[in-house]
PDB file of N, CA and C in Angstrom:
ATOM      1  N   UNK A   1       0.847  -1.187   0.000  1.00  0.00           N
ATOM      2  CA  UNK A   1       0.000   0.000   0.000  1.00  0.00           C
ATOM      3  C   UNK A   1       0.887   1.243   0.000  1.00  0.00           C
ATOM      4  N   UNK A   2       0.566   2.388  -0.778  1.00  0.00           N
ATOM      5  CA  UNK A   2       1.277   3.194  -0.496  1.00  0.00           C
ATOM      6  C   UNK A   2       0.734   4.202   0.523  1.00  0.00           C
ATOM      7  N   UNK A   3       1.460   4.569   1.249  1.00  0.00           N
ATOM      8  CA  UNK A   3       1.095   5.470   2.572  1.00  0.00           C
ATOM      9  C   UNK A   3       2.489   5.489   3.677  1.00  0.00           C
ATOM     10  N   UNK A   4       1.994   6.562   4.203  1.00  0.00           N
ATOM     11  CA  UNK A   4       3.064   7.064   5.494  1.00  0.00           C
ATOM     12  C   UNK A   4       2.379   6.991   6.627  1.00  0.00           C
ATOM     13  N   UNK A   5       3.186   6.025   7.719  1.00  0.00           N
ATOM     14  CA  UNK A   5       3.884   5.124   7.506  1.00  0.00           C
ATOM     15  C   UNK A   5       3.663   4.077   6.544  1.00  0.00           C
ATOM     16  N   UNK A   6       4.849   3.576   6.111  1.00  0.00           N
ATOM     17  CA  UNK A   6       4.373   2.449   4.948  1.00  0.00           C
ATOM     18  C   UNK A   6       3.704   1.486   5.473  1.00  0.00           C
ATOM     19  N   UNK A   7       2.731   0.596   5.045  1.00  0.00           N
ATOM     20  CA  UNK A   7       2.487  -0.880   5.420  1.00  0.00           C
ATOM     21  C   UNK A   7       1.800  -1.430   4.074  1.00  0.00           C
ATOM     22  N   UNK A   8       1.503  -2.779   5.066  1.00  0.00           N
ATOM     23  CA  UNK A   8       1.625  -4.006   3.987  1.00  0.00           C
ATOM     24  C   UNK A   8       0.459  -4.891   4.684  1.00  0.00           C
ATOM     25  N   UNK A   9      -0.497  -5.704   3.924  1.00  0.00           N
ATOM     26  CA  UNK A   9      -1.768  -6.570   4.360  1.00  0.00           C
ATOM     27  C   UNK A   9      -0.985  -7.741   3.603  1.00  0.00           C
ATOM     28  N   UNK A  10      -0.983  -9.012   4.237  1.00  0.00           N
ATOM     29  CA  UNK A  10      -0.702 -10.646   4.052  1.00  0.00           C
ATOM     30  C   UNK A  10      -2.081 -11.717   4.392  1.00  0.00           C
ATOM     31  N   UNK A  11      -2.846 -11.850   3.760  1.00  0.00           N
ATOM     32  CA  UNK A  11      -3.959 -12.973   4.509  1.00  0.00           C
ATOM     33  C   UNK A  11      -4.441 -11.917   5.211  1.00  0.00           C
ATOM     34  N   UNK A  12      -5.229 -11.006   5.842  1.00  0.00           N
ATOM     35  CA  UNK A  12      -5.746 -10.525   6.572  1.00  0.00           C
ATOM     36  C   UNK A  12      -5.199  -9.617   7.636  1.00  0.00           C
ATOM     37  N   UNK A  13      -3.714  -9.529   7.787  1.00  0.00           N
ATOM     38  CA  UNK A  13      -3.244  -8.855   8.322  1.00  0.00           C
ATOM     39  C   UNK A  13      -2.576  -7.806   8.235  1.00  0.00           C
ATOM     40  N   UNK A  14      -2.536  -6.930   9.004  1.00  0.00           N
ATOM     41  CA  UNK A  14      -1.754  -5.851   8.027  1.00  0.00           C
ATOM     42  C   UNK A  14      -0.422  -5.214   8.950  1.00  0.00           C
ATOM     43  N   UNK A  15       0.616  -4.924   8.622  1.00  0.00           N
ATOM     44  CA  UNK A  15       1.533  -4.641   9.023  1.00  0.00           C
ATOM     45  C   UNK A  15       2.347  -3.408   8.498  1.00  0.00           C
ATOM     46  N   UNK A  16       2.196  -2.475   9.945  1.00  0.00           N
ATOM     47  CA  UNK A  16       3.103  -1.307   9.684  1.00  0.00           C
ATOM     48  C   UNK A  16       4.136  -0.974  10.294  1.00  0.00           C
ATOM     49  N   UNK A  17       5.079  -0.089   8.801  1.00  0.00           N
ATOM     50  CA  UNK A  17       6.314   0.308   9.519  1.00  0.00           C
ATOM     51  C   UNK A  17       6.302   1.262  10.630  1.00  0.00           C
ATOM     52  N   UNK A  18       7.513   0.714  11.807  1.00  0.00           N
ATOM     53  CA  UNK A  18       7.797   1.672  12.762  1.00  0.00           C
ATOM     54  C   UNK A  18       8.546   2.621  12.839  1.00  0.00           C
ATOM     55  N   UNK A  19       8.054   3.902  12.551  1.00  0.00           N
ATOM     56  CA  UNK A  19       8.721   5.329  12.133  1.00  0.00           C
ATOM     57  C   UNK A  19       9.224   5.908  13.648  1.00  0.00           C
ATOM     58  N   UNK A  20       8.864   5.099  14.594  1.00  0.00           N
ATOM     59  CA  UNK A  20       8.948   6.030  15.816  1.00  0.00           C
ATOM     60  C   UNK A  20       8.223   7.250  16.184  1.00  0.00           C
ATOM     61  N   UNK A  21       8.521   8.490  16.322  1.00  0.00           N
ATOM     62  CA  UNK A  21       7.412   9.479  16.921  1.00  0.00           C
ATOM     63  C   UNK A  21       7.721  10.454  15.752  1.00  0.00           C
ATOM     64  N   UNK A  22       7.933  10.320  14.556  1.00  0.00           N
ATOM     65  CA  UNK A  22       7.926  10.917  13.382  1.00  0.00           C
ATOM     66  C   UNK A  22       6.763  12.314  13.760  1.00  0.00           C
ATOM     67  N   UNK A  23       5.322  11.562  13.659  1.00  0.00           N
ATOM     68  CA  UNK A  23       4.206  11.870  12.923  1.00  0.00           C
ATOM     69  C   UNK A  23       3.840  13.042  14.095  1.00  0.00           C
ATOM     70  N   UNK A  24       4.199  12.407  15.764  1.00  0.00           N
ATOM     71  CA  UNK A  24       3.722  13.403  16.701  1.00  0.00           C
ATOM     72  C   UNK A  24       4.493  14.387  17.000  1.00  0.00           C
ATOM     73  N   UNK A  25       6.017  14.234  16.131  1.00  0.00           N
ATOM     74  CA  UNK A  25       6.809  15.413  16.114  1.00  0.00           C
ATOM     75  C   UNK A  25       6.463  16.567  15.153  1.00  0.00           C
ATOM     76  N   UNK A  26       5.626  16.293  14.013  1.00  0.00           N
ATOM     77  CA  UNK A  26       6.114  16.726  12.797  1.00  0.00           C
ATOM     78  C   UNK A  26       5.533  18.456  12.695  1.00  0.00           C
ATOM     79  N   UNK A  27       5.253  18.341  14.132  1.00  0.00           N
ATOM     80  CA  UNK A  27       4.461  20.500  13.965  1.00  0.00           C
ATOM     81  C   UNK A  27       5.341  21.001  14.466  1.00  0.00           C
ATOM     82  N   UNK A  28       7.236  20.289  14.984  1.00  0.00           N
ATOM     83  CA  UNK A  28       8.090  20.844  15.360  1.00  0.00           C
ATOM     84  C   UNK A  28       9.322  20.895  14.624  1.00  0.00           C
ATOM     85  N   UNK A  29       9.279  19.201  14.520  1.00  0.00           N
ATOM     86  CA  UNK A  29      10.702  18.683  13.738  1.00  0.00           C
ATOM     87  C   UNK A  29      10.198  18.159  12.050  1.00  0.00           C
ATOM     88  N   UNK A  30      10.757  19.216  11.284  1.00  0.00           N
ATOM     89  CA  UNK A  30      10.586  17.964   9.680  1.00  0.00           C
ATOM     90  C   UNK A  30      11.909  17.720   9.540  1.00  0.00           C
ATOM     91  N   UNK A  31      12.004  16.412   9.398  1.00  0.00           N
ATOM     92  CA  UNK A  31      13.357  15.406   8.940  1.00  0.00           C
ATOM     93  C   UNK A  31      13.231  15.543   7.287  1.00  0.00           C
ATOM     94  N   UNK A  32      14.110  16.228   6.600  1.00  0.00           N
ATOM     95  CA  UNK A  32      14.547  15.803   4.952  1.00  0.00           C
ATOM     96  C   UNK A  32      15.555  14.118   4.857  1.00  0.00           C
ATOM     97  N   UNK A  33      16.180  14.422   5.669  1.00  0.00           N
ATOM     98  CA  UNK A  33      16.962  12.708   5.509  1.00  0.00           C
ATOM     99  C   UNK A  33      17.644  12.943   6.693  1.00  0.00           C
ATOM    100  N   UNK A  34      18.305  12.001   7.320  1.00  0.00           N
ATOM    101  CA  UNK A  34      17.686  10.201   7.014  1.00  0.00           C
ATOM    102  C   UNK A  34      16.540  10.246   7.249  1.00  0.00           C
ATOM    103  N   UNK A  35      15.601   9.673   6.123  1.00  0.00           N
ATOM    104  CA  UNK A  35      14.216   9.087   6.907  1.00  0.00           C
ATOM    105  C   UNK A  35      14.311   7.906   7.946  1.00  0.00           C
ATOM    106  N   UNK A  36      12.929   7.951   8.120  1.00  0.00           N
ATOM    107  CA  UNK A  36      12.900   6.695   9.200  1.00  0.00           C
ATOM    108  C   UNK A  36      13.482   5.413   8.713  1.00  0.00           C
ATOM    109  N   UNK A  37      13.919   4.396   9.445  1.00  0.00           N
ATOM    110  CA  UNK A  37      14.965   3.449   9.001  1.00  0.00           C
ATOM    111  C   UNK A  37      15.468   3.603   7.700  1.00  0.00           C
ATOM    112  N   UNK A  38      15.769   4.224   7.199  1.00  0.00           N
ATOM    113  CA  UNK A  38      17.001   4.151   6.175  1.00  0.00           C
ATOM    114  C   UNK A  38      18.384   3.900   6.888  1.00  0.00           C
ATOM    115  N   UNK A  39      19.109   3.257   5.423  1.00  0.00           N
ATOM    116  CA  UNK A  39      20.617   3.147   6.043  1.00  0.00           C
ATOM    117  C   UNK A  39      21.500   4.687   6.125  1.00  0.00           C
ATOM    118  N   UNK A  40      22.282   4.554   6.986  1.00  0.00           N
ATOM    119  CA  UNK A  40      22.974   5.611   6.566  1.00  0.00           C
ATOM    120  C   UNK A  40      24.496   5.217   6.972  1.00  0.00           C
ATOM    121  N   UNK A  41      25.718   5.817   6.688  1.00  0.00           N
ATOM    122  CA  UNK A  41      27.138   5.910   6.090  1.00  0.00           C
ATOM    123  C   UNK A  41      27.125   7.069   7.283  1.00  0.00           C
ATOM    124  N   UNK A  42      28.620   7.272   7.569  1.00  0.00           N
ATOM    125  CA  UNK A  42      29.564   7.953   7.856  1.00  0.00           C
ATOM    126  C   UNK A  42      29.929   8.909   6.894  1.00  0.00           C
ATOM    127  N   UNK A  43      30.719  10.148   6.768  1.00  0.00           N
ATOM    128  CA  UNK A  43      29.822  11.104   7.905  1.00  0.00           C
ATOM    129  C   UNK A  43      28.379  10.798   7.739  1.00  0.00           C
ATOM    130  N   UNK A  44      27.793  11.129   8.677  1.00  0.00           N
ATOM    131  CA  UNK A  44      26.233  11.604   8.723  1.00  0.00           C
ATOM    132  C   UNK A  44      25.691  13.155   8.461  1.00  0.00           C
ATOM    133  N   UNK A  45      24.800  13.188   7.705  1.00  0.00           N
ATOM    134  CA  UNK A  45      24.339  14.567   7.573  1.00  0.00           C
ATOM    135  C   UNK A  45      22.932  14.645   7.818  1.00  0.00           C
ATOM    136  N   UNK A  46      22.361  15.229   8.501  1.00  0.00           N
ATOM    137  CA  UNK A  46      20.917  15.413   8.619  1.00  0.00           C
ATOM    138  C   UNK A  46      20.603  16.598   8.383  1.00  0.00           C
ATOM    139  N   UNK A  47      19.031  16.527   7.759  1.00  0.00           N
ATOM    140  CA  UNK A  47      18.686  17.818   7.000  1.00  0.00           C
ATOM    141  C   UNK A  47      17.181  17.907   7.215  1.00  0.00           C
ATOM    142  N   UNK A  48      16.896  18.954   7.441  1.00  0.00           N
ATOM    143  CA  UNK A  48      15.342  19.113   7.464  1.00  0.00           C
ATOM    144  C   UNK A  48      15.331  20.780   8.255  1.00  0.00           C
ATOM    145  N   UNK A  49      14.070  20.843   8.972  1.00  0.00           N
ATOM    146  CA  UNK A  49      14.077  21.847   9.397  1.00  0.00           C
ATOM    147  C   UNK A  49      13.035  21.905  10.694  1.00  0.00           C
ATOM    148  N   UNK A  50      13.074  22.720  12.037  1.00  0.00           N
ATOM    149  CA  UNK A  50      12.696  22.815  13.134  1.00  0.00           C
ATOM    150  C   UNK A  50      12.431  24.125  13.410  1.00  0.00           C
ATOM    151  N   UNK A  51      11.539  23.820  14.181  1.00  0.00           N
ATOM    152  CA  UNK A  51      10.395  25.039  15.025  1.00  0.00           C
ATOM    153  C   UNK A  51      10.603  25.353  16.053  1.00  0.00           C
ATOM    154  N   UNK A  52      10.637  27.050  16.977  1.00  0.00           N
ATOM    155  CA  UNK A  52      10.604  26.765  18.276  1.00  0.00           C
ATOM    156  C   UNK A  52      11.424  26.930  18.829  1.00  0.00           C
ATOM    157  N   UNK A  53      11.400  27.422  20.441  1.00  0.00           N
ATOM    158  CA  UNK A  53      12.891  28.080  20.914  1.00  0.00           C
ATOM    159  C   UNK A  53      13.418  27.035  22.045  1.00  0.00           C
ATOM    160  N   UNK A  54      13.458  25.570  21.603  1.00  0.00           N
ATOM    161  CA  UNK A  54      14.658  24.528  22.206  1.00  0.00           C
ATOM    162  C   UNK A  54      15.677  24.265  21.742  1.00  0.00           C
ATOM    163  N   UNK A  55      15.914  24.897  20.160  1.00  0.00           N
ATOM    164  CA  UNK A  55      17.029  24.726  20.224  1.00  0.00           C
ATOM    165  C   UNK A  55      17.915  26.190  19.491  1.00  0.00           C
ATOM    166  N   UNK A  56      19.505  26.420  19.954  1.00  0.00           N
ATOM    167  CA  UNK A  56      19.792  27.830  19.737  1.00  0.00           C
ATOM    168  C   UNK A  56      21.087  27.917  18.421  1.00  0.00           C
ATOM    169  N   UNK A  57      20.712  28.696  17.816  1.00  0.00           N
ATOM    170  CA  UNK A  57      21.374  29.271  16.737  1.00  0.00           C
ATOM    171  C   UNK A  57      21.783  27.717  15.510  1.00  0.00           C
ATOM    172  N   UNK A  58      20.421  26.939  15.362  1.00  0.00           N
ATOM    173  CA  UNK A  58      20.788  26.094  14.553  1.00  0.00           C
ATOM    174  C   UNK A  58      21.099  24.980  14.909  1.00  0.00           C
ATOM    175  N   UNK A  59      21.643  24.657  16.334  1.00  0.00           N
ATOM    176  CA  UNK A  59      22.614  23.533  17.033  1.00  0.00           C
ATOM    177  C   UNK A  59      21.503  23.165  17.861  1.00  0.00           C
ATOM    178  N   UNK A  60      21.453  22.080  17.828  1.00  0.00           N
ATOM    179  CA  UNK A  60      20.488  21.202  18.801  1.00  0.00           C
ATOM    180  C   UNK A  60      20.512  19.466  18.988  1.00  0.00           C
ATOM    181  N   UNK A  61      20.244  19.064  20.249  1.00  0.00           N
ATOM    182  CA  UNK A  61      20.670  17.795  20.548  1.00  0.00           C
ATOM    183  C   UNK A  61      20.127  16.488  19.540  1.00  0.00           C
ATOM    184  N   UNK A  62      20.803  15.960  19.583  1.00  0.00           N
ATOM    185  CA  UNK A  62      20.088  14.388  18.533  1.00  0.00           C
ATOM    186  C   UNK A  62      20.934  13.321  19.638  1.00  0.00           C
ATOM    187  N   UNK A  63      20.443  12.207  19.195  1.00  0.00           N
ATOM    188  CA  UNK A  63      20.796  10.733  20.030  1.00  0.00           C
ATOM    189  C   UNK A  63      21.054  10.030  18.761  1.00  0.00           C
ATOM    190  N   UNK A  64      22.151   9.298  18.757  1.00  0.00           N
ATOM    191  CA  UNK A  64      21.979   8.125  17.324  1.00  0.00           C
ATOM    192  C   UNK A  64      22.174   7.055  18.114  1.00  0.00           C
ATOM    193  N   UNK A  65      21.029   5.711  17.416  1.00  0.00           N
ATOM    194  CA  UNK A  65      21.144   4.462  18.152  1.00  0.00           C
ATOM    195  C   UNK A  65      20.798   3.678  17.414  1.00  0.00           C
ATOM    196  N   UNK A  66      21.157   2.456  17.935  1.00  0.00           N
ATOM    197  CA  UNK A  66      21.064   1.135  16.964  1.00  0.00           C
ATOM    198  C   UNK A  66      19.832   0.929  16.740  1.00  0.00           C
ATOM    199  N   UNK A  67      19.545  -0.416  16.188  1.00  0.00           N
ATOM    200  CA  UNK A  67      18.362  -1.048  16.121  1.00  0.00           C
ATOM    201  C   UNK A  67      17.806  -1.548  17.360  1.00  0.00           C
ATOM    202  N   UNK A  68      18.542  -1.836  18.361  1.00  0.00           N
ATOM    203  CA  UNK A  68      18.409  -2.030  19.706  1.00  0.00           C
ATOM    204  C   UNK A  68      18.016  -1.251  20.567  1.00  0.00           C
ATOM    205  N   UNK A  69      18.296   0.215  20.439  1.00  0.00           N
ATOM    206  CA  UNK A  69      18.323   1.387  20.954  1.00  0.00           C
ATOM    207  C   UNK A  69      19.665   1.819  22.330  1.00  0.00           C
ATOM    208  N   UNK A  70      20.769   1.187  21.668  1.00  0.00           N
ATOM    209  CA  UNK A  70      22.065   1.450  21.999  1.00  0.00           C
ATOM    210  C   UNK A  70      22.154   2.807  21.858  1.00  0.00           C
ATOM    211  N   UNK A  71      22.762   3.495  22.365  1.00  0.00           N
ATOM    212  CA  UNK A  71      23.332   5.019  21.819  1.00  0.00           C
ATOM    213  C   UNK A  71      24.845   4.540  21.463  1.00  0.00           C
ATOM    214  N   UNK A  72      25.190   4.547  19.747  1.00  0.00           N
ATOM    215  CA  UNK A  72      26.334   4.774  19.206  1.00  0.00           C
ATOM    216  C   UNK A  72      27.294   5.563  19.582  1.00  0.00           C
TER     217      UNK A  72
END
């Protein structure tokens, strides 16, 4: 099916991808890339754009973590 988040119906069931809190962020944080699970390489670059006075002059906190939810 196409839709955001993506999913998929098998026999009666249907199964969607886990974007994490994408959707309840998105009147603050828009992500241009990485999207949700994509791979990504070294360096890392993230791009999009944010709302709002938490974070200052452009610079603001991120966490990167595994599939596990390790912090790298």
């Amino acid at each position: 099916m196409e839709s955001f988040p993506r999913k998929c119906s098998d026999g009666g069931k249907v199964f969607v991808e886990d974007i994490g809190n994408t959707l309840e962020k998105s009147d603050l944080i828009r992500l241009d890339s990485p999207r949700p699970n994509e791979a990504i390489t070294s360096p890392l670059t993230i791009r999009g754009t944010a709302r709002g006075y938490w974070f200052f002059e452009a610079s603001f906190p991120i966490r990167l973590v595994d599939e596990k939810g390790e912090v790298l």
